[in-house]
N, C-alpha and C. Protein backbone atom coordinates (compact mmCIF):
# COMPACT_ATOMS: atom_id res chain seq x y z
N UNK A 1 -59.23 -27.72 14.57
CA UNK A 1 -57.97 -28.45 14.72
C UNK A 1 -58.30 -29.91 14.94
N UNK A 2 -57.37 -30.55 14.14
CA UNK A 2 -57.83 -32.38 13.99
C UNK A 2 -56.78 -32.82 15.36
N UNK A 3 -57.05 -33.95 15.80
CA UNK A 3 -57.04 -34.95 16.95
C UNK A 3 -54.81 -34.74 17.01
N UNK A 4 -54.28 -34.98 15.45
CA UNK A 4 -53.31 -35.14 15.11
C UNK A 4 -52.46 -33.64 15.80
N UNK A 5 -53.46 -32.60 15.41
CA UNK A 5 -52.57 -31.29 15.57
C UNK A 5 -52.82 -30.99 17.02
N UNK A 6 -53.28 -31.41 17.42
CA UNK A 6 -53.38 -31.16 19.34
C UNK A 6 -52.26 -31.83 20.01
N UNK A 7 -51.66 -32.60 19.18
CA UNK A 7 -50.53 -33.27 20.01
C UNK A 7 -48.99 -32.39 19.85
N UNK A 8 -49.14 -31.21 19.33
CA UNK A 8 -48.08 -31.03 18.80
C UNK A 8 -48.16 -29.56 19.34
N UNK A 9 -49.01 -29.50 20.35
CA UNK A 9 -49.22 -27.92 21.14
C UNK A 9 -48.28 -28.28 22.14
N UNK A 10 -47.32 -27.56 22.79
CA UNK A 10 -46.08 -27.87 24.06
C UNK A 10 -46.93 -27.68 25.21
N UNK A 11 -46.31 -28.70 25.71
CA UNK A 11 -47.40 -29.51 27.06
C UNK A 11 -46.30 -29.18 28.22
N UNK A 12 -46.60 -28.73 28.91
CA UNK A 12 -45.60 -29.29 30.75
C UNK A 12 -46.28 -30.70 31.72
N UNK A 13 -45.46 -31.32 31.54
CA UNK A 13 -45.68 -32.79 32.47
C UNK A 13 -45.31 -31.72 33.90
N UNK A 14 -45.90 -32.32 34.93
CA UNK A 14 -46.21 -31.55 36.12
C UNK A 14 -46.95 -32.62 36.80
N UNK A 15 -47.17 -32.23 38.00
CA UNK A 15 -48.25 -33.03 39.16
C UNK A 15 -48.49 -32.10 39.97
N UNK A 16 -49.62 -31.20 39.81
CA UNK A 16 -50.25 -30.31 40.71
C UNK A 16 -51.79 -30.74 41.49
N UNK A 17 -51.88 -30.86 42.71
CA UNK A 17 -53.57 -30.60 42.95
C UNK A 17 -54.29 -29.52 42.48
N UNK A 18 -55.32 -29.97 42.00
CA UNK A 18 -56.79 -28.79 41.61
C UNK A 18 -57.96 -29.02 41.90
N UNK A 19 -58.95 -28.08 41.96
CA UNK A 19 -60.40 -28.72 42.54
C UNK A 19 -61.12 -28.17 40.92
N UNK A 20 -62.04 -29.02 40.74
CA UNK A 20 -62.74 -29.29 39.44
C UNK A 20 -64.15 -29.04 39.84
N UNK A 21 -64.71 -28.64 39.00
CA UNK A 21 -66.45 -28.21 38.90
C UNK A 21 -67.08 -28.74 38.07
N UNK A 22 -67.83 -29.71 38.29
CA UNK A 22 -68.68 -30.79 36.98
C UNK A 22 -70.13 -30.03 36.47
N UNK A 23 -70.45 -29.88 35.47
CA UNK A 23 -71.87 -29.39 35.29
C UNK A 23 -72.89 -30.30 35.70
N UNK A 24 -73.57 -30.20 36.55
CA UNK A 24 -74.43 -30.93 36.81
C UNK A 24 -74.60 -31.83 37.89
N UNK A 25 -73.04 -31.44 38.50
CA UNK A 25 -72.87 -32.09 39.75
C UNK A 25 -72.80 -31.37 41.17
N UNK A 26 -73.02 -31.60 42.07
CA UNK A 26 -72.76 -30.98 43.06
C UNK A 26 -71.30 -30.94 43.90
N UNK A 27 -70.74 -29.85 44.00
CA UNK A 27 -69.33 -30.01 44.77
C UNK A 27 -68.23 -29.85 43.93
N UNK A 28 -67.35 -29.80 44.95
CA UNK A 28 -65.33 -29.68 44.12
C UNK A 28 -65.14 -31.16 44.49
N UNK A 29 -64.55 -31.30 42.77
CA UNK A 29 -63.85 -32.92 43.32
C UNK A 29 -62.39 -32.11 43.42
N UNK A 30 -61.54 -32.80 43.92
CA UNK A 30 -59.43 -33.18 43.92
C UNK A 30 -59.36 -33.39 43.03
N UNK A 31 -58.64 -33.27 42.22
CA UNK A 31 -57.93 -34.15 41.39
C UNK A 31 -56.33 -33.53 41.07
N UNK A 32 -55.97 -34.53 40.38
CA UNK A 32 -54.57 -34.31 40.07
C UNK A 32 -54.14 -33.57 38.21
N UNK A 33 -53.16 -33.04 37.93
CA UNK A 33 -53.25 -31.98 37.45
C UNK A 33 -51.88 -32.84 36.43
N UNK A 34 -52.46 -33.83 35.33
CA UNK A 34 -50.73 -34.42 35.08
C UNK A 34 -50.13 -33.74 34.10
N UNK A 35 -50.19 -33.21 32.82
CA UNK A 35 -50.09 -32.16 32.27
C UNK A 35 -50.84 -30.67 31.87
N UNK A 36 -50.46 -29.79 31.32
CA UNK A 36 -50.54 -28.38 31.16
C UNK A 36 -50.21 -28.17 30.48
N UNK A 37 -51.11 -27.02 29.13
CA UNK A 37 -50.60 -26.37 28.26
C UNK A 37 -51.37 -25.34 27.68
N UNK A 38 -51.25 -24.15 27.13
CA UNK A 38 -52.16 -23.39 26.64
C UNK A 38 -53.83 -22.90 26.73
N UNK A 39 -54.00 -24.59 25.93
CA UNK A 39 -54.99 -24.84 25.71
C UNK A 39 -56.13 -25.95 26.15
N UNK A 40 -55.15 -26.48 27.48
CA UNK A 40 -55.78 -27.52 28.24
C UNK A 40 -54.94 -28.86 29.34
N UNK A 41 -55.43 -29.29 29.50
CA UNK A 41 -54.63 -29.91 30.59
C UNK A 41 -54.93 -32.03 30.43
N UNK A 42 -54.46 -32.58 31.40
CA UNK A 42 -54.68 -34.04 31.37
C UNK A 42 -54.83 -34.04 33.06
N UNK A 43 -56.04 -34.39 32.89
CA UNK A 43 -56.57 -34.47 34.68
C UNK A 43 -56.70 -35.94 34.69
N UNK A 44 -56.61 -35.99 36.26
CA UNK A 44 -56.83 -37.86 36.99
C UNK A 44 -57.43 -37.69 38.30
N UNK A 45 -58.26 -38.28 38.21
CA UNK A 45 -59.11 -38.25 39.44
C UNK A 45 -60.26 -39.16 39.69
N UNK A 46 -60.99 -39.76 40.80
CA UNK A 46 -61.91 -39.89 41.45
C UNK A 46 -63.19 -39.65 40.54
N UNK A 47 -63.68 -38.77 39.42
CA UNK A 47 -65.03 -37.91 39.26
C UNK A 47 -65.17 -38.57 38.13
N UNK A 48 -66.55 -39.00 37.89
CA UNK A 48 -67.18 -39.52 36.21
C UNK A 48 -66.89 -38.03 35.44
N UNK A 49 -66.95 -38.17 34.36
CA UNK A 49 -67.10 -37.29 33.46
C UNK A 49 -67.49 -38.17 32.31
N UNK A 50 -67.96 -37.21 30.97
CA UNK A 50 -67.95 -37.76 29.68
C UNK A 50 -67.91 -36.80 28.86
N UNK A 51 -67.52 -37.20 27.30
CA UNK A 51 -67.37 -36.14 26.55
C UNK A 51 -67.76 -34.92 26.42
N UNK A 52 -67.69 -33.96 26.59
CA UNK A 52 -68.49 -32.97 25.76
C UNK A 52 -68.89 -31.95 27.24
N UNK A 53 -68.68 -32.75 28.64
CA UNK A 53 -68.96 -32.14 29.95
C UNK A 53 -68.49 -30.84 29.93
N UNK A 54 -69.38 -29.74 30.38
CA UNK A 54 -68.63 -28.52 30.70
C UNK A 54 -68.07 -28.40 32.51
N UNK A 55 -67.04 -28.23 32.56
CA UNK A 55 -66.29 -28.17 33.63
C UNK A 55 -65.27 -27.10 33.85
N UNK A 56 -64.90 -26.63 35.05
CA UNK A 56 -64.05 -25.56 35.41
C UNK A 56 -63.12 -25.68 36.69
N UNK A 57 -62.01 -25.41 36.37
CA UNK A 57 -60.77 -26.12 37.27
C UNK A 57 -59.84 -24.99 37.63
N UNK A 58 -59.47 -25.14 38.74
CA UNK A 58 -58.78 -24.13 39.77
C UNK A 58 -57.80 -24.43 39.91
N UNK A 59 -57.10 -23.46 38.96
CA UNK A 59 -55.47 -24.22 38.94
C UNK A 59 -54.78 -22.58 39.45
N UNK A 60 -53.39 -23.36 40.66
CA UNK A 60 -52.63 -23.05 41.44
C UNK A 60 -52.26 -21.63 40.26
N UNK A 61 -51.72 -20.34 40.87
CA UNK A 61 -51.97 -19.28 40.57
C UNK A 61 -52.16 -18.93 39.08
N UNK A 62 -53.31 -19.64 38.74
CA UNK A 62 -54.06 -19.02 37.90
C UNK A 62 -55.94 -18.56 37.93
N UNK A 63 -56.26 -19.42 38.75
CA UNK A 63 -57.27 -19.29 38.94
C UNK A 63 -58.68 -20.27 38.37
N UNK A 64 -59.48 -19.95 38.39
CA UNK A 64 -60.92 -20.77 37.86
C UNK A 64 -60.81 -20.74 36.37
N UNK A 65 -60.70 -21.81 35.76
CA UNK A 65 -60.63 -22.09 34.20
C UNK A 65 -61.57 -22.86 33.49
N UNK A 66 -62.56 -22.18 32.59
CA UNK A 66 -63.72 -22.98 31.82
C UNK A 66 -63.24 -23.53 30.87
N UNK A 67 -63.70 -24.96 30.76
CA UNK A 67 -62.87 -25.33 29.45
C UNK A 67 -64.67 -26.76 29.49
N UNK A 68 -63.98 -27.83 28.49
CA UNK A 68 -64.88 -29.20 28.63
C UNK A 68 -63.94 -30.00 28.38
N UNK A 69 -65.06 -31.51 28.74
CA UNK A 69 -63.84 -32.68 28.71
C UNK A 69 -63.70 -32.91 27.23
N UNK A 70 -62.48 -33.28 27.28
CA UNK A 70 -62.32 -33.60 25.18
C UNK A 70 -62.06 -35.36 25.52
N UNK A 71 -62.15 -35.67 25.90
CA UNK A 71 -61.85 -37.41 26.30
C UNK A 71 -61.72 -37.97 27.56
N UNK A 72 -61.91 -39.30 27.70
CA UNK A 72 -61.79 -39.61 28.97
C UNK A 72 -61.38 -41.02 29.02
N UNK A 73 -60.16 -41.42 29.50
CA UNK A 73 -59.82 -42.89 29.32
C UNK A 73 -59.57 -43.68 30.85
N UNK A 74 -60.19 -44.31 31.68
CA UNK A 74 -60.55 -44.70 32.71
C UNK A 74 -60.34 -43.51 33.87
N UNK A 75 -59.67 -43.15 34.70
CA UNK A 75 -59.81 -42.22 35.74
C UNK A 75 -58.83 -41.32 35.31
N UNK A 76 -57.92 -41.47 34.04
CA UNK A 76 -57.88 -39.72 33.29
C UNK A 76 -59.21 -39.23 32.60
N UNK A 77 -58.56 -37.86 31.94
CA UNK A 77 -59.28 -36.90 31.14
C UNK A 77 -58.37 -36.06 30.49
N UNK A 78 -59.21 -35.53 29.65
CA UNK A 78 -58.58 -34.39 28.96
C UNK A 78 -59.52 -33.10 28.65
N UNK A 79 -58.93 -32.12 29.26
CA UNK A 79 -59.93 -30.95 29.34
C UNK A 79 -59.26 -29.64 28.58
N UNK A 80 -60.12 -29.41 27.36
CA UNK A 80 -60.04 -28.16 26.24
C UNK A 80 -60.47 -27.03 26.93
N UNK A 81 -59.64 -26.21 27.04
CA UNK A 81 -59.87 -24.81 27.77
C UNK A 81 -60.90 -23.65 26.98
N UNK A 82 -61.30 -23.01 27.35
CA UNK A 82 -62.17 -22.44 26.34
C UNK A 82 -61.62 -20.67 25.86
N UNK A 83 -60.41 -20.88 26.79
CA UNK A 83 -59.54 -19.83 26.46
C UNK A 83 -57.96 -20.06 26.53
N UNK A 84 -57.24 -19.71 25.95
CA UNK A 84 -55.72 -19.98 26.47
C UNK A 84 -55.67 -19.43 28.02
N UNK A 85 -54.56 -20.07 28.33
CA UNK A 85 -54.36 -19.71 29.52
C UNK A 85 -52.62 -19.52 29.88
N UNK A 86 -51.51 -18.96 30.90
CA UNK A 86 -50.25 -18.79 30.43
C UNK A 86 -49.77 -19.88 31.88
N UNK A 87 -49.62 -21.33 31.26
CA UNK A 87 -49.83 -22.53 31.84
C UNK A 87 -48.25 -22.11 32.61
N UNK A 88 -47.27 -21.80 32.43
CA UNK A 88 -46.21 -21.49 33.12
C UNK A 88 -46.69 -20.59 34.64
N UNK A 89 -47.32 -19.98 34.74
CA UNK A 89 -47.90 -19.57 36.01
C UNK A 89 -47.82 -20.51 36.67
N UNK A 90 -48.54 -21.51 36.92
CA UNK A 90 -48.94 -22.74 37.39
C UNK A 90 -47.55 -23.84 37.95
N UNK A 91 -46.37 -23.51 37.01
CA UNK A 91 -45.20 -23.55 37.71
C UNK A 91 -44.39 -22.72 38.41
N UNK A 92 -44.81 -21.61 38.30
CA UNK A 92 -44.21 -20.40 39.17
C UNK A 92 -44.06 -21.00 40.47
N UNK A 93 -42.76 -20.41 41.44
CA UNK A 93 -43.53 -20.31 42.52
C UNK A 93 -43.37 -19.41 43.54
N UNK A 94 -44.38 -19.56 44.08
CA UNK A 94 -45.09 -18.15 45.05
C UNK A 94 -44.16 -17.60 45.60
N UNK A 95 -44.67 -15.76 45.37
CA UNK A 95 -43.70 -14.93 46.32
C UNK A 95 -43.57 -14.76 47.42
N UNK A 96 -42.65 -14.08 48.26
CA UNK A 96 -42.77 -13.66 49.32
C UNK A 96 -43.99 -13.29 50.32
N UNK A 97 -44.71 -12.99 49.58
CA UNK A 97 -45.64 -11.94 50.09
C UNK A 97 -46.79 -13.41 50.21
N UNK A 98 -46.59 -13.93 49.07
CA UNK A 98 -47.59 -14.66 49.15
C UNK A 98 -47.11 -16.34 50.14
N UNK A 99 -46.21 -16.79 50.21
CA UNK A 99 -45.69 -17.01 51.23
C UNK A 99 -46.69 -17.97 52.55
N UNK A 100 -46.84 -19.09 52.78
CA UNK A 100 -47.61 -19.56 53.46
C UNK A 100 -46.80 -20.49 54.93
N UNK A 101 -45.66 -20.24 54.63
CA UNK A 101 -45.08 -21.18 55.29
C UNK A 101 -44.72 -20.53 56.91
N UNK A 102 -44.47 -21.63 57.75
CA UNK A 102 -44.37 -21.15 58.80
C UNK A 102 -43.25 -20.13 58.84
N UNK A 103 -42.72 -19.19 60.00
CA UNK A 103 -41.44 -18.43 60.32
C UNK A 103 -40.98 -19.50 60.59
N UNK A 104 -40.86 -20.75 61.11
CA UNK A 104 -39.63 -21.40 61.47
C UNK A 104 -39.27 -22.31 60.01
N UNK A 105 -40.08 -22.36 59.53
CA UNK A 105 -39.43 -22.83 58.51
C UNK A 105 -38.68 -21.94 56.90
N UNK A 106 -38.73 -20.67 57.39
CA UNK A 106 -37.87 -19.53 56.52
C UNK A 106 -36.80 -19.57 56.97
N UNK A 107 -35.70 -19.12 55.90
CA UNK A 107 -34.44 -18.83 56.01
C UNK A 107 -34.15 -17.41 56.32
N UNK A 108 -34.06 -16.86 57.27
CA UNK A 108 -34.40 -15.74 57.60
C UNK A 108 -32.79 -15.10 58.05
N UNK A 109 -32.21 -13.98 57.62
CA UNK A 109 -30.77 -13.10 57.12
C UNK A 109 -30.85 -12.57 59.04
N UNK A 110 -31.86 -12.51 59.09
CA UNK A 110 -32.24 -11.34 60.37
C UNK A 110 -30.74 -11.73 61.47
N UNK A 111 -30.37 -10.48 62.21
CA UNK A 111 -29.21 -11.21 63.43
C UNK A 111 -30.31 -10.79 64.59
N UNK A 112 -29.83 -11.56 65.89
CA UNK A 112 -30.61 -11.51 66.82
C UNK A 112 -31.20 -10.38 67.41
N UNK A 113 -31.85 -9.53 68.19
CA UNK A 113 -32.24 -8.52 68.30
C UNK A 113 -31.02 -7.64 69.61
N UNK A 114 -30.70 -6.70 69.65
CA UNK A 114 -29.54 -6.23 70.69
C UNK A 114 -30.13 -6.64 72.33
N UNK A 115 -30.19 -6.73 73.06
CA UNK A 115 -30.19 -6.86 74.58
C UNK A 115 -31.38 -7.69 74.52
N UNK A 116 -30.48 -9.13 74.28
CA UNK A 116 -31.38 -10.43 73.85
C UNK A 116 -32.21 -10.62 75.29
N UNK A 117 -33.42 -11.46 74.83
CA UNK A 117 -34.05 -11.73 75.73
C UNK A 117 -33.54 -13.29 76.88
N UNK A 118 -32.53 -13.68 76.22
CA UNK A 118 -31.62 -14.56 77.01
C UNK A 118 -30.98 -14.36 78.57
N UNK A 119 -31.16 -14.79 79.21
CA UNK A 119 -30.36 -14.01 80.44
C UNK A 119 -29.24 -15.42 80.73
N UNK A 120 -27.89 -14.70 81.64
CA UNK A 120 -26.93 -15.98 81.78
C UNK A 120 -27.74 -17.07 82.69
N UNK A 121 -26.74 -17.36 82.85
CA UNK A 121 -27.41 -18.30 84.57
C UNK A 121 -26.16 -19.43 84.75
């Protein structure tokens, strides 16, 4: 596929954090996550890269993704996945179960419990 037909794969503009894996480097960089699609993404971040880098990125419920950089234009990138991936996950959001937030900050149906722990006074 030529440079022309990659633009015409449906992309989601988004802003997610992800942690990235450089070949050859040591550590997770941050970075930011500016589009998503299928077959790859547009990262911004902090980390050198250059063409052709193999790298793998941990994107929000999908998981660890091998792909390489296909370009790099000052502190973006563009990273070719080395498999599709179902980039709408990544906008999902989390269930119940999965759920991280405090109890006080749920909307919670519950009514108080019978012979409250309140006393008059």
């Amino acid at each position: 596929m030529n440079q022309g037909e990659n633009r015409q794969i449906a992309r989601d503009s988004l802003f997610l954090m992800a942690e990235m894996r450089v070949d050859g480097l040591d550590g997770d960089f941050r970075i930011k996550v500016r589009n998503l699609s299928a077959g790859g993404m547009m990262g911004e971040g902090n980390v050198r890269v250059v063409r052709g880098t193999f790298v793998q990125v941990a994107i929000r419920n999908i998981g660890w993704v091998e792909g390489s950089i296909a370009w790099v234009q000052e502190n973006r990138f563009g990273v070719a996945f080395r498999a599709d991936i179902d980039s709408r996950l990544a906008l999902a959001t989390l269930g119940k179960a999965d759920d991280q937030a405090p109890d006080y900050l749920r909307n919670y149906q519950e009514q108080p419990p019978t012979g409250s722990l309140l006393r008059k006074i």
